[in-house]
PDB file of N, CA and C in Angstrom:
ATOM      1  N   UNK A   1     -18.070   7.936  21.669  1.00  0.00           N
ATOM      2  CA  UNK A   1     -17.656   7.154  20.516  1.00  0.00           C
ATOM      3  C   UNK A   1     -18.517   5.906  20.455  1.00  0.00           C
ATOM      4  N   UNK A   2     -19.395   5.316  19.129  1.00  0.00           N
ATOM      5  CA  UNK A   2     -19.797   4.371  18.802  1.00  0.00           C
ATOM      6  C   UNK A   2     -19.325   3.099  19.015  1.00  0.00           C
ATOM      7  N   UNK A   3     -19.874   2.099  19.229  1.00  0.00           N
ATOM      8  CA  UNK A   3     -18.955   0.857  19.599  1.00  0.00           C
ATOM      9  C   UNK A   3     -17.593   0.350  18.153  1.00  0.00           C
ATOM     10  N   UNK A   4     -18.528   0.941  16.660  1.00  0.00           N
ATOM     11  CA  UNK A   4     -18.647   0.570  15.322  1.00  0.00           C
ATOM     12  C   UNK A   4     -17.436   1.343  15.301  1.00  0.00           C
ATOM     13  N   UNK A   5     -17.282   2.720  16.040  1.00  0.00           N
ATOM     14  CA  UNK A   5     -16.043   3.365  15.678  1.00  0.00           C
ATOM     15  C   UNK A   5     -15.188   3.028  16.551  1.00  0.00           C
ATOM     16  N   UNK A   6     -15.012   2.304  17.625  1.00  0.00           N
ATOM     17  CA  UNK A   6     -14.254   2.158  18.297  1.00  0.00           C
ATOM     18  C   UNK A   6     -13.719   0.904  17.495  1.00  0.00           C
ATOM     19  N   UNK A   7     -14.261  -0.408  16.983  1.00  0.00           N
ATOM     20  CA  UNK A   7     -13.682  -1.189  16.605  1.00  0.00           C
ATOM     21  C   UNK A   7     -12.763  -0.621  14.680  1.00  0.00           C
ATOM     22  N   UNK A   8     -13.150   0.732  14.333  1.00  0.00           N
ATOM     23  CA  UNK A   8     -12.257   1.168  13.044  1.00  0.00           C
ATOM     24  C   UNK A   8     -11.318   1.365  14.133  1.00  0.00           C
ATOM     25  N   UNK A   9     -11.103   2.266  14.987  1.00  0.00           N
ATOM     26  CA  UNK A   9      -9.788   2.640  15.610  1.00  0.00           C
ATOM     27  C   UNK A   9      -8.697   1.715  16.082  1.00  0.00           C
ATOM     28  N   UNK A  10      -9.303   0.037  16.442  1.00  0.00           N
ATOM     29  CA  UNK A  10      -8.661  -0.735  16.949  1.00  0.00           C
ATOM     30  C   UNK A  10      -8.009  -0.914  15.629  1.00  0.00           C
ATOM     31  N   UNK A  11      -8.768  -1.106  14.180  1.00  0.00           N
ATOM     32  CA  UNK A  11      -8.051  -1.420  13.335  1.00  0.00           C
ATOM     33  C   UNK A  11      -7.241  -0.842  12.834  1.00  0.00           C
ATOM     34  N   UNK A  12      -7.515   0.799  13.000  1.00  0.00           N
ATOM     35  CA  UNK A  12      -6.390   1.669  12.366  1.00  0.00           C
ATOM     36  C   UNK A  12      -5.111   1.315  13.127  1.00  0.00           C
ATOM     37  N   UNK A  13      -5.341   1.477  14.656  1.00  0.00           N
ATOM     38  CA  UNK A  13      -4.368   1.298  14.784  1.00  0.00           C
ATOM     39  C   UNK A  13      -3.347   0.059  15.106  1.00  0.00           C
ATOM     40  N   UNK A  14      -3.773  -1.028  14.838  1.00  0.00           N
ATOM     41  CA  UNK A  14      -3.137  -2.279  14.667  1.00  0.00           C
ATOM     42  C   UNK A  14      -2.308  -2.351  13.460  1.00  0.00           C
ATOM     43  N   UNK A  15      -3.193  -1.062  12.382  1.00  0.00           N
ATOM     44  CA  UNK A  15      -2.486  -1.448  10.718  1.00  0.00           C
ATOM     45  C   UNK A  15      -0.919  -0.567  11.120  1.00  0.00           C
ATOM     46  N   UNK A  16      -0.986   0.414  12.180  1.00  0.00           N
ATOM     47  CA  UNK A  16      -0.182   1.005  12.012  1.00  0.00           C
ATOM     48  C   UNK A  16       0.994   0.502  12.916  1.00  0.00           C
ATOM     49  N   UNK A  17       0.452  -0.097  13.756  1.00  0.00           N
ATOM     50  CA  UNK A  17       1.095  -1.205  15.068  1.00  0.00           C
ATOM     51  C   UNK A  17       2.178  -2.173  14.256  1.00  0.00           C
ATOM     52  N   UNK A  18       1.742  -2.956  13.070  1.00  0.00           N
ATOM     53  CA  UNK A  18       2.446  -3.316  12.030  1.00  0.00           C
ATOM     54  C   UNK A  18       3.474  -2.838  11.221  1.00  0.00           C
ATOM     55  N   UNK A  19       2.887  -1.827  10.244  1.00  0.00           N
ATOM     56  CA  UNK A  19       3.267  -0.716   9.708  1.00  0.00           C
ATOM     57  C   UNK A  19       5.092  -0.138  11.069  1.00  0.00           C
ATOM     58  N   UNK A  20       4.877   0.634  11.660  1.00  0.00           N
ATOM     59  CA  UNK A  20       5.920   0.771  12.679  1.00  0.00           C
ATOM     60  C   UNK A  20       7.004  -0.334  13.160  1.00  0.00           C
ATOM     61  N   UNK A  21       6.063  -1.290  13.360  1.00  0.00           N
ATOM     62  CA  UNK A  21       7.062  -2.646  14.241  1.00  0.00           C
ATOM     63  C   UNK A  21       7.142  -3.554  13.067  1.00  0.00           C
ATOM     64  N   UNK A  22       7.650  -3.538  11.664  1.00  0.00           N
ATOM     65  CA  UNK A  22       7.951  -3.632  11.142  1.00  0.00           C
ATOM     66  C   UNK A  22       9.303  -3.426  10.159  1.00  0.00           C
ATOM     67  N   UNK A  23       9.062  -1.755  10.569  1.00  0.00           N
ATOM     68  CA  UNK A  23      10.278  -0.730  10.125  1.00  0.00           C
ATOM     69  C   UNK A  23      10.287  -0.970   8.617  1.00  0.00           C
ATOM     70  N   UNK A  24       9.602  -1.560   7.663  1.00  0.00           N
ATOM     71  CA  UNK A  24       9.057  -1.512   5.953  1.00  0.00           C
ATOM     72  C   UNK A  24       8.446  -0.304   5.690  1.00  0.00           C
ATOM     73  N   UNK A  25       7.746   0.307   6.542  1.00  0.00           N
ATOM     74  CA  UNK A  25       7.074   1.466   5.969  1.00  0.00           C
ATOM     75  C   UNK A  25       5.721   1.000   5.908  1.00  0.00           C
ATOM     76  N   UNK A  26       4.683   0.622   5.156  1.00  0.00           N
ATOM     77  CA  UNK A  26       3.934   0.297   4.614  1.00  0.00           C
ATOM     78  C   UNK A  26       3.422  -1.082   4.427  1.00  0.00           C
ATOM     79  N   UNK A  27       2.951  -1.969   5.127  1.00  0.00           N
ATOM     80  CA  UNK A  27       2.641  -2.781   4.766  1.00  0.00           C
ATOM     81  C   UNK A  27       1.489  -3.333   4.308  1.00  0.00           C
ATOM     82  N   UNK A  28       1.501  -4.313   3.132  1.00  0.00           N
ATOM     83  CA  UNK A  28      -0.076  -4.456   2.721  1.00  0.00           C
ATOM     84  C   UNK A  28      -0.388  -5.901   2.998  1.00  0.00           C
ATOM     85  N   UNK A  29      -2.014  -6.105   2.880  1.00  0.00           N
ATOM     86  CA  UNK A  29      -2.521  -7.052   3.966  1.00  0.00           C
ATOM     87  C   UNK A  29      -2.452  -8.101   2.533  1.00  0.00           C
ATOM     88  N   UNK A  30      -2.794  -9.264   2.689  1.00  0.00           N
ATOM     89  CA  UNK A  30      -3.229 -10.065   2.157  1.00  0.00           C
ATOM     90  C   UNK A  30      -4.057 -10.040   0.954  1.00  0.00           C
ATOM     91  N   UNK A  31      -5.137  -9.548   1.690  1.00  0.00           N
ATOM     92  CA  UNK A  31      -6.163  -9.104   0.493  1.00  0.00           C
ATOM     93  C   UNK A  31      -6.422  -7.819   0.484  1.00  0.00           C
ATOM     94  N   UNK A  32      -6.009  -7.016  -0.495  1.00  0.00           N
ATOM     95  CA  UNK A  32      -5.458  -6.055  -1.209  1.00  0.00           C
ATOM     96  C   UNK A  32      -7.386  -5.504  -2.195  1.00  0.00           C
ATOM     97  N   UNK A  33      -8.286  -5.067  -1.337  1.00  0.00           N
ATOM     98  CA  UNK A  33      -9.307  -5.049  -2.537  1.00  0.00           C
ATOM     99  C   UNK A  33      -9.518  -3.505  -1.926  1.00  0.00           C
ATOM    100  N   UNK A  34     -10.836  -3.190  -2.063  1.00  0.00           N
ATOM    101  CA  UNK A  34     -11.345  -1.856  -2.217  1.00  0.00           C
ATOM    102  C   UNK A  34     -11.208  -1.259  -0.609  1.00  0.00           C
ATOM    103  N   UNK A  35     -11.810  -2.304   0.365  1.00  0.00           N
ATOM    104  CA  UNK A  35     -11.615  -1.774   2.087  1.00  0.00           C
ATOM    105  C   UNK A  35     -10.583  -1.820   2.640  1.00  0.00           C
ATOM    106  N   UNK A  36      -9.759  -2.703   1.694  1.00  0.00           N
ATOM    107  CA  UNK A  36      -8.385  -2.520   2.289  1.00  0.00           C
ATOM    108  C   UNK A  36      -7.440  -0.988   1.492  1.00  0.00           C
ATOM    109  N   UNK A  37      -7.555  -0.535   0.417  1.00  0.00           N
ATOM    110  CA  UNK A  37      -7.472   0.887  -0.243  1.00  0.00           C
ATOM    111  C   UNK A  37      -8.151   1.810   0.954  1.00  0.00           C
ATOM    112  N   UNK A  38      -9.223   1.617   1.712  1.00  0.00           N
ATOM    113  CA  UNK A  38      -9.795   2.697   2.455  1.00  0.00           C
ATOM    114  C   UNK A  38      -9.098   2.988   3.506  1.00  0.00           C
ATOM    115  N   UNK A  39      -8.606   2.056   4.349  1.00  0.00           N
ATOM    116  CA  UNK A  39      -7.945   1.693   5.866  1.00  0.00           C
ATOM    117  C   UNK A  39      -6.617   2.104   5.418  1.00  0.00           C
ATOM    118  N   UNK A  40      -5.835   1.975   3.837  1.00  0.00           N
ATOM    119  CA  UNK A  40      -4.434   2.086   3.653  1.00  0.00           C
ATOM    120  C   UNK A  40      -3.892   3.413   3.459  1.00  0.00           C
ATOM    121  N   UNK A  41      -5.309   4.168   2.839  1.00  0.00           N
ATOM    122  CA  UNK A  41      -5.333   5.696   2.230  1.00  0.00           C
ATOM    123  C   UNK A  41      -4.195   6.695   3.218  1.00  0.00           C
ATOM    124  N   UNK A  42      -4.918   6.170   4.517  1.00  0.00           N
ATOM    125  CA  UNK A  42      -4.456   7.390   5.480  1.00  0.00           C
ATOM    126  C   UNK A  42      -3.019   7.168   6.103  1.00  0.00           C
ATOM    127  N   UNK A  43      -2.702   5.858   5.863  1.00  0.00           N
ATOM    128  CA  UNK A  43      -1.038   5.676   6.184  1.00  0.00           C
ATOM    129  C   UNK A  43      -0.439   6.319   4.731  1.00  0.00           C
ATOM    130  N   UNK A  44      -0.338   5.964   3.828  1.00  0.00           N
ATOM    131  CA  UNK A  44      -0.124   6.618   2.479  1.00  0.00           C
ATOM    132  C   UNK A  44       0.122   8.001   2.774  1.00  0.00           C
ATOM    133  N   UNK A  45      -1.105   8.563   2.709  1.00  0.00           N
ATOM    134  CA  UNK A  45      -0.413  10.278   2.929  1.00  0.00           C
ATOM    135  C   UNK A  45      -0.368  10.542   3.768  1.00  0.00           C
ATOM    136  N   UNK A  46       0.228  10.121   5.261  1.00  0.00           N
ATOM    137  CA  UNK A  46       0.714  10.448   6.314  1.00  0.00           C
ATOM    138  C   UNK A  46       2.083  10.228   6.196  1.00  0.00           C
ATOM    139  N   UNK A  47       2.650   8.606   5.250  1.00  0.00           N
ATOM    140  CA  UNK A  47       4.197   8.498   4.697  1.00  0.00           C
ATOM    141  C   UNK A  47       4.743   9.951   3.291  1.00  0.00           C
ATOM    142  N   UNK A  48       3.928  10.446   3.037  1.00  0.00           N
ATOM    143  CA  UNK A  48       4.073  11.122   1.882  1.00  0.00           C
ATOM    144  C   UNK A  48       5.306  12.299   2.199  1.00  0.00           C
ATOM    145  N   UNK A  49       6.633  12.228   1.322  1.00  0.00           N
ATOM    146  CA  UNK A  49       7.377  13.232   1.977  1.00  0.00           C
ATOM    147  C   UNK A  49       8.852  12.788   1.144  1.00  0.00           C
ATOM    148  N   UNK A  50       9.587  13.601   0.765  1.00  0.00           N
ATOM    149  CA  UNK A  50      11.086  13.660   0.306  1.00  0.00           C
ATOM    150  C   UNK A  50      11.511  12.333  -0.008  1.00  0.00           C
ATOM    151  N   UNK A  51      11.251  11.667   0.558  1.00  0.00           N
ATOM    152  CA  UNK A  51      11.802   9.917   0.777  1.00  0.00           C
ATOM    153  C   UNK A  51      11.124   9.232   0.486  1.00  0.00           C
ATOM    154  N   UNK A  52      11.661   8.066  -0.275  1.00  0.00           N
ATOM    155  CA  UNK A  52      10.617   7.264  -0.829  1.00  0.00           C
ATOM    156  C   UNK A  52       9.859   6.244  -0.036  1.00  0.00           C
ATOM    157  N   UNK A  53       8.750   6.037  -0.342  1.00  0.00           N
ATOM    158  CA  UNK A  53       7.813   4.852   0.911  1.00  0.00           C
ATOM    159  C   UNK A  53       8.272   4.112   0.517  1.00  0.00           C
ATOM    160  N   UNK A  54       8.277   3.184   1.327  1.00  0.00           N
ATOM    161  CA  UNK A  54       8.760   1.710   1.195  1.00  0.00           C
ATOM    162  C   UNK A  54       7.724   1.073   1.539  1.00  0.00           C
ATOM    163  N   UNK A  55       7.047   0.348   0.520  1.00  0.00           N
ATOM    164  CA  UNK A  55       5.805  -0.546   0.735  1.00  0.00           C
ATOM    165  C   UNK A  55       6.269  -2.312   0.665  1.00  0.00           C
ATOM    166  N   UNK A  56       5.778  -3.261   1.942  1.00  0.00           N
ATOM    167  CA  UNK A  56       5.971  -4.335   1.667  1.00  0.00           C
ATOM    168  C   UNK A  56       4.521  -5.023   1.502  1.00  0.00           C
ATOM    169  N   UNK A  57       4.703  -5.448   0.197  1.00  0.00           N
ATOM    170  CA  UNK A  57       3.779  -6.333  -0.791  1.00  0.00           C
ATOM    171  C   UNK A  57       3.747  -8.088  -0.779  1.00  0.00           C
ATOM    172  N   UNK A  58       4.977  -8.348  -0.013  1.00  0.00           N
ATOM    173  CA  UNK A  58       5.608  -9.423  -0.569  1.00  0.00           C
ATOM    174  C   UNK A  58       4.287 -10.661   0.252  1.00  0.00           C
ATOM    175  N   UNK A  59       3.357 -10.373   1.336  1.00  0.00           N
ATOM    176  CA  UNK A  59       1.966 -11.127   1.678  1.00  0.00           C
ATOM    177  C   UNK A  59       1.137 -11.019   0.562  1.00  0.00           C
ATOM    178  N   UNK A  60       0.741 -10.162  -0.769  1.00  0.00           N
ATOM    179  CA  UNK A  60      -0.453 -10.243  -1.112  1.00  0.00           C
ATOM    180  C   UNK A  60      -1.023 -11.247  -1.642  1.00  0.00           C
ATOM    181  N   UNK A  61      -2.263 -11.644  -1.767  1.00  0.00           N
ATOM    182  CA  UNK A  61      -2.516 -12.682  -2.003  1.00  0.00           C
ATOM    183  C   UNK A  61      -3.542 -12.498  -3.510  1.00  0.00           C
ATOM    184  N   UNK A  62      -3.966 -11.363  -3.306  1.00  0.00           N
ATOM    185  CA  UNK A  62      -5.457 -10.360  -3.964  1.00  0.00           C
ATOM    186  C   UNK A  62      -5.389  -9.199  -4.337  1.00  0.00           C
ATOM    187  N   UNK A  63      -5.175  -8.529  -5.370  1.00  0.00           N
ATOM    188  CA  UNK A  63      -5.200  -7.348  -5.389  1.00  0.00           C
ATOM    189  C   UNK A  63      -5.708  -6.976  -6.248  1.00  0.00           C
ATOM    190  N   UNK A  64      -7.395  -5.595  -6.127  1.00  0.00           N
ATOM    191  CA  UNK A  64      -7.782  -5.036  -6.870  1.00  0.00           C
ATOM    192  C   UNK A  64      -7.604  -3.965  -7.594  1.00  0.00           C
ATOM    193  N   UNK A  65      -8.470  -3.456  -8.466  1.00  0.00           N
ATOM    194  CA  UNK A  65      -7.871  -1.873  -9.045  1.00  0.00           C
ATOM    195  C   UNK A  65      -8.114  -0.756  -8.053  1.00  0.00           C
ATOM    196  N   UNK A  66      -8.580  -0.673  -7.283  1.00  0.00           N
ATOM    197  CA  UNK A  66      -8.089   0.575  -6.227  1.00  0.00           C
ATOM    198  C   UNK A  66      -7.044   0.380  -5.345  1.00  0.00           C
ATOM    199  N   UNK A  67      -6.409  -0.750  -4.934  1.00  0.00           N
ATOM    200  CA  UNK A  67      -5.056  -0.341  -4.325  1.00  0.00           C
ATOM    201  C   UNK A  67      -3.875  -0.826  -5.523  1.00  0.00           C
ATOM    202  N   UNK A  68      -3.964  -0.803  -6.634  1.00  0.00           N
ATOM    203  CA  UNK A  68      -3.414  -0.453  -7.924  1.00  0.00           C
ATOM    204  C   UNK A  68      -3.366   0.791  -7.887  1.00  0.00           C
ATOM    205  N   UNK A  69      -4.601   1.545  -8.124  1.00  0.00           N
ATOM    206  CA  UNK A  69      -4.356   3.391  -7.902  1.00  0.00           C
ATOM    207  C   UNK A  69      -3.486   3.982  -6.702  1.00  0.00           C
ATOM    208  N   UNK A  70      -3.850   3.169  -5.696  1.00  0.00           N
ATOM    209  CA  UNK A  70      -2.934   3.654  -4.359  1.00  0.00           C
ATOM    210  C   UNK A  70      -1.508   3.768  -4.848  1.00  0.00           C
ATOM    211  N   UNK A  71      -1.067   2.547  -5.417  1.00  0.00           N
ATOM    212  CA  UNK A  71       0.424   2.166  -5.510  1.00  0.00           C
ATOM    213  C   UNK A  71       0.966   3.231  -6.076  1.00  0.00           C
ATOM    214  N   UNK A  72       0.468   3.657  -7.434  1.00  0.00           N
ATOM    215  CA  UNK A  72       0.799   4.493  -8.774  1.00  0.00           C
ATOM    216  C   UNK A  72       0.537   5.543  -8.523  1.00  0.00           C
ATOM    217  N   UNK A  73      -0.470   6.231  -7.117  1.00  0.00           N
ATOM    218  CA  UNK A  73      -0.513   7.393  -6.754  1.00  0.00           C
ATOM    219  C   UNK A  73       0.869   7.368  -5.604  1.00  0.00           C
ATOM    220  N   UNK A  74       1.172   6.789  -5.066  1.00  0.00           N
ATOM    221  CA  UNK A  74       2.173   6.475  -4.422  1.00  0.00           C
ATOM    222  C   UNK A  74       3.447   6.675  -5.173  1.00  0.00           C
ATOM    223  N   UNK A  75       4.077   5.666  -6.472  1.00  0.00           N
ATOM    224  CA  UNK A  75       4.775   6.506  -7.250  1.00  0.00           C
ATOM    225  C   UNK A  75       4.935   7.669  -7.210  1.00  0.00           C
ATOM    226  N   UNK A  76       4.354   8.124  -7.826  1.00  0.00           N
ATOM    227  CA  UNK A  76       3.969   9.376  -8.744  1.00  0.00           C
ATOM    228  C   UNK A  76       4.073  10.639  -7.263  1.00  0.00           C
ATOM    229  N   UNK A  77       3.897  10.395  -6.052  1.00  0.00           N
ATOM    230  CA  UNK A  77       3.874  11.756  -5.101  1.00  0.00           C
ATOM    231  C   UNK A  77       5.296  11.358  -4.412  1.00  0.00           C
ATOM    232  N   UNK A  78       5.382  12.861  -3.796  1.00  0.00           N
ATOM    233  CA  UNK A  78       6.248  13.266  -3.042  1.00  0.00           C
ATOM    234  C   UNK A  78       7.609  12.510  -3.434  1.00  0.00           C
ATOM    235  N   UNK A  79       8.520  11.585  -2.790  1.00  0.00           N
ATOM    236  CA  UNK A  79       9.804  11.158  -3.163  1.00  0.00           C
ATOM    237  C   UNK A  79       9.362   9.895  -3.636  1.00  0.00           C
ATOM    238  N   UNK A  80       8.371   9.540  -4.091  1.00  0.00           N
ATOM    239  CA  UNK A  80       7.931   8.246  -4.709  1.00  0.00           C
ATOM    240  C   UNK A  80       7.814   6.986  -3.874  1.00  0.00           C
ATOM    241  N   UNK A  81       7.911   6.209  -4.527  1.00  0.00           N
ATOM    242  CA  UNK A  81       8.199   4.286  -3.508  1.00  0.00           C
ATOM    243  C   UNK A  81       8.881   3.300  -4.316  1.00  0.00           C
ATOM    244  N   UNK A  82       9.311   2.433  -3.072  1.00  0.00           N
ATOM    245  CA  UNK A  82       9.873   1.459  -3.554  1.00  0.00           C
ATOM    246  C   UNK A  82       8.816  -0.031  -2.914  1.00  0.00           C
ATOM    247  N   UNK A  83       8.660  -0.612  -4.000  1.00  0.00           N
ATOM    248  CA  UNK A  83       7.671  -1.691  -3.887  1.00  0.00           C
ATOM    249  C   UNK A  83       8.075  -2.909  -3.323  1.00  0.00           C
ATOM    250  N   UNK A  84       7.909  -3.870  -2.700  1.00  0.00           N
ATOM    251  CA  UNK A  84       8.363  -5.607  -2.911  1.00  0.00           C
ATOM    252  C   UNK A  84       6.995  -6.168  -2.964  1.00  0.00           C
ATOM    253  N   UNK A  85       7.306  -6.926  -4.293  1.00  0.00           N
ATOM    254  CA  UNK A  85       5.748  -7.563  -4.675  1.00  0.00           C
ATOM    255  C   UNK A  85       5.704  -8.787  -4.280  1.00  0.00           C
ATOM    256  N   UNK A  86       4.483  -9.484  -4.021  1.00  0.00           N
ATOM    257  CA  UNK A  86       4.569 -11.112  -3.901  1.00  0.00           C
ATOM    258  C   UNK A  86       3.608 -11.209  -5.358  1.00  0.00           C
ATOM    259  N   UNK A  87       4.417 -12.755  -5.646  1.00  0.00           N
ATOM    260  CA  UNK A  87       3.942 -13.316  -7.131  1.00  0.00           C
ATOM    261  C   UNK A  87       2.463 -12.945  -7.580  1.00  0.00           C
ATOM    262  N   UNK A  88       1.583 -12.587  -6.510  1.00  0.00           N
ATOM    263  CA  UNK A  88       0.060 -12.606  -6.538  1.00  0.00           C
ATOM    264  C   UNK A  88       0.053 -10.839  -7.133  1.00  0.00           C
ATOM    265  N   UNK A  89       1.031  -9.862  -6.511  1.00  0.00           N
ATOM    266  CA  UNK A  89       0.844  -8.453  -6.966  1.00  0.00           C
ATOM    267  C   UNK A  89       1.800  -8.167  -7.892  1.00  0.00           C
ATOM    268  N   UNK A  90       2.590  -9.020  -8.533  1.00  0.00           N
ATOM    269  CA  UNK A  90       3.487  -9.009  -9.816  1.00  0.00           C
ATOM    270  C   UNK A  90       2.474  -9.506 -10.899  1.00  0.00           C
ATOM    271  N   UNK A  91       1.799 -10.473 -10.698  1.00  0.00           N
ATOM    272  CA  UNK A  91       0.739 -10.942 -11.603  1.00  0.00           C
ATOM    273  C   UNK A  91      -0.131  -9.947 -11.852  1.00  0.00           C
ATOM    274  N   UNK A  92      -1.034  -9.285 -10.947  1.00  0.00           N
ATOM    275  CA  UNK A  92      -1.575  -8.113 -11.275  1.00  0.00           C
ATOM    276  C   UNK A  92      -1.421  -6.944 -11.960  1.00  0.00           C
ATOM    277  N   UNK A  93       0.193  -6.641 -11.886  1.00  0.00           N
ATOM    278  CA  UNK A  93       0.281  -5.543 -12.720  1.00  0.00           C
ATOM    279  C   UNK A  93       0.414  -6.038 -13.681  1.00  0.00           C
ATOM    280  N   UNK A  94       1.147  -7.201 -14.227  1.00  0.00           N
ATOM    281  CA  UNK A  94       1.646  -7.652 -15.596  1.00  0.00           C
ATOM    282  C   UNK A  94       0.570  -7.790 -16.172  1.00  0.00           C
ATOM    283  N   UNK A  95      -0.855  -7.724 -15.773  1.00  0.00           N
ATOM    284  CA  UNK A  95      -2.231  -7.846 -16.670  1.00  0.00           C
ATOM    285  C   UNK A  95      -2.880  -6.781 -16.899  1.00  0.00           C
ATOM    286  N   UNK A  96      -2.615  -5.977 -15.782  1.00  0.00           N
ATOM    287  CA  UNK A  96      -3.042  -4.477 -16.115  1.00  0.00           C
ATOM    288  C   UNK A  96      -1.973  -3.601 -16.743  1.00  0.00           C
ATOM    289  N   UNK A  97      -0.756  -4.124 -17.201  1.00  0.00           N
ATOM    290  CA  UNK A  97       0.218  -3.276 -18.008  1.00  0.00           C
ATOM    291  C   UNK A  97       0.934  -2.048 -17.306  1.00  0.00           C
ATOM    292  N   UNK A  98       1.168  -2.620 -15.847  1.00  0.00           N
ATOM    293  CA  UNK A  98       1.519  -1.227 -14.930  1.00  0.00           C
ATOM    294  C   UNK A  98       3.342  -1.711 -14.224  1.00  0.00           C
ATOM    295  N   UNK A  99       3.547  -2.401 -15.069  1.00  0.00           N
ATOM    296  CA  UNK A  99       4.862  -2.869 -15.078  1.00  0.00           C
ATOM    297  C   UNK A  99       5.809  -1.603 -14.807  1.00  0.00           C
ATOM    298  N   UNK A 100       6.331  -0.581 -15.993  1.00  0.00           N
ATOM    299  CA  UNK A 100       7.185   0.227 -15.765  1.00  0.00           C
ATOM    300  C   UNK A 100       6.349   1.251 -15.102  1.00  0.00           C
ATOM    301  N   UNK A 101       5.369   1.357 -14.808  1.00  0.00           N
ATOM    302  CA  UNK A 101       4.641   2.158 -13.774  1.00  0.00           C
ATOM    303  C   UNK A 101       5.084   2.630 -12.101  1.00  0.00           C
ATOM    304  N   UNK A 102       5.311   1.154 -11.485  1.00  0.00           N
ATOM    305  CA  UNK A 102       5.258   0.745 -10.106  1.00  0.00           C
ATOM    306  C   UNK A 102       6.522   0.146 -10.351  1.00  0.00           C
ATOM    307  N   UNK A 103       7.347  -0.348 -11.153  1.00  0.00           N
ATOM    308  CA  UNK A 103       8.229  -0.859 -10.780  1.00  0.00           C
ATOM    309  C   UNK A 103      10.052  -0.606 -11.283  1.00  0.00           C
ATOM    310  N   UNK A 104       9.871   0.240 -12.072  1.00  0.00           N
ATOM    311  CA  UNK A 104      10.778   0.981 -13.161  1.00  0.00           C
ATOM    312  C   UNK A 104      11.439   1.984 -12.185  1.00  0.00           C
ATOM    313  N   UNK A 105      13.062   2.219 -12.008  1.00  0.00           N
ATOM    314  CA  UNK A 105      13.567   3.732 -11.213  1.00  0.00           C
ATOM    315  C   UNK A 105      13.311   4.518 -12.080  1.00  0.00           C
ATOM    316  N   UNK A 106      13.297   4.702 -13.592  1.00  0.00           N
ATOM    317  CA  UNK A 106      12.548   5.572 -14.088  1.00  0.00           C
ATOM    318  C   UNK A 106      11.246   6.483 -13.684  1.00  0.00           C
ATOM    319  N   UNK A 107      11.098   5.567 -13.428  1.00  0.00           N
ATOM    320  CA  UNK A 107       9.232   5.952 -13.015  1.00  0.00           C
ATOM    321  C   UNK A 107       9.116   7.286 -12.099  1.00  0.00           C
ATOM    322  N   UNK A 108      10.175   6.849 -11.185  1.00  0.00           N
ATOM    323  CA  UNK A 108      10.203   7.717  -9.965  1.00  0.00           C
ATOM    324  C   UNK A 108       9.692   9.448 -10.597  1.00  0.00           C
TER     325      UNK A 108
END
């Protein structure tokens, strides 16, 4: 193993070190942009299943349009999710119009 891959593994598994010792399900980092969508992908559909994910949002600080797609692909599979946003990822959707999207029990 590469030194380069050894330090992804420390990170995978710290996200998941969190993620677990947490008991939220899902948690998202701060800054919410495209590398953080890459590192989040594989907890996502590893939670995917009957029950809804429970993602905690309520740190973000940043959030781009690919972990926007995460979220709404998140919706939209298996038993869906339940979100908690911080003001920074409530702002985001309310500009991208993804309001009853991600946040509606409809939606489910």
């Amino acid at each position: 193993m590469e030194e380069d891959d050894v330090g992804q593994c420390d990170e995978e598994m710290s996200m998941t070190a969190i993620c677990e010792a947490s008991g939220a399900g899902i948690v998202l980092p701060a800054r919410c942009d495209r590398a953080a969508a890459e590192v989040l992908l594989p907890e996502f559909v590893a939670a995917v299943g009957l029950q809804p994910i429970s993602i905690d949002g309520s740190g973000v600080e940043h959030v781009g349009q690919a972990v926007l797609q995460l979220l709404v692909s998140a919706r939209r599979s298996g038993g869906g999710a339940v979100i908690t946003a911080s003001p920074a990822l409530l702002d985001a959707v309310q500009l991208t119009g993804l309001e009853s999207e991600l946040f509606e029990e409809a939606a489910l």
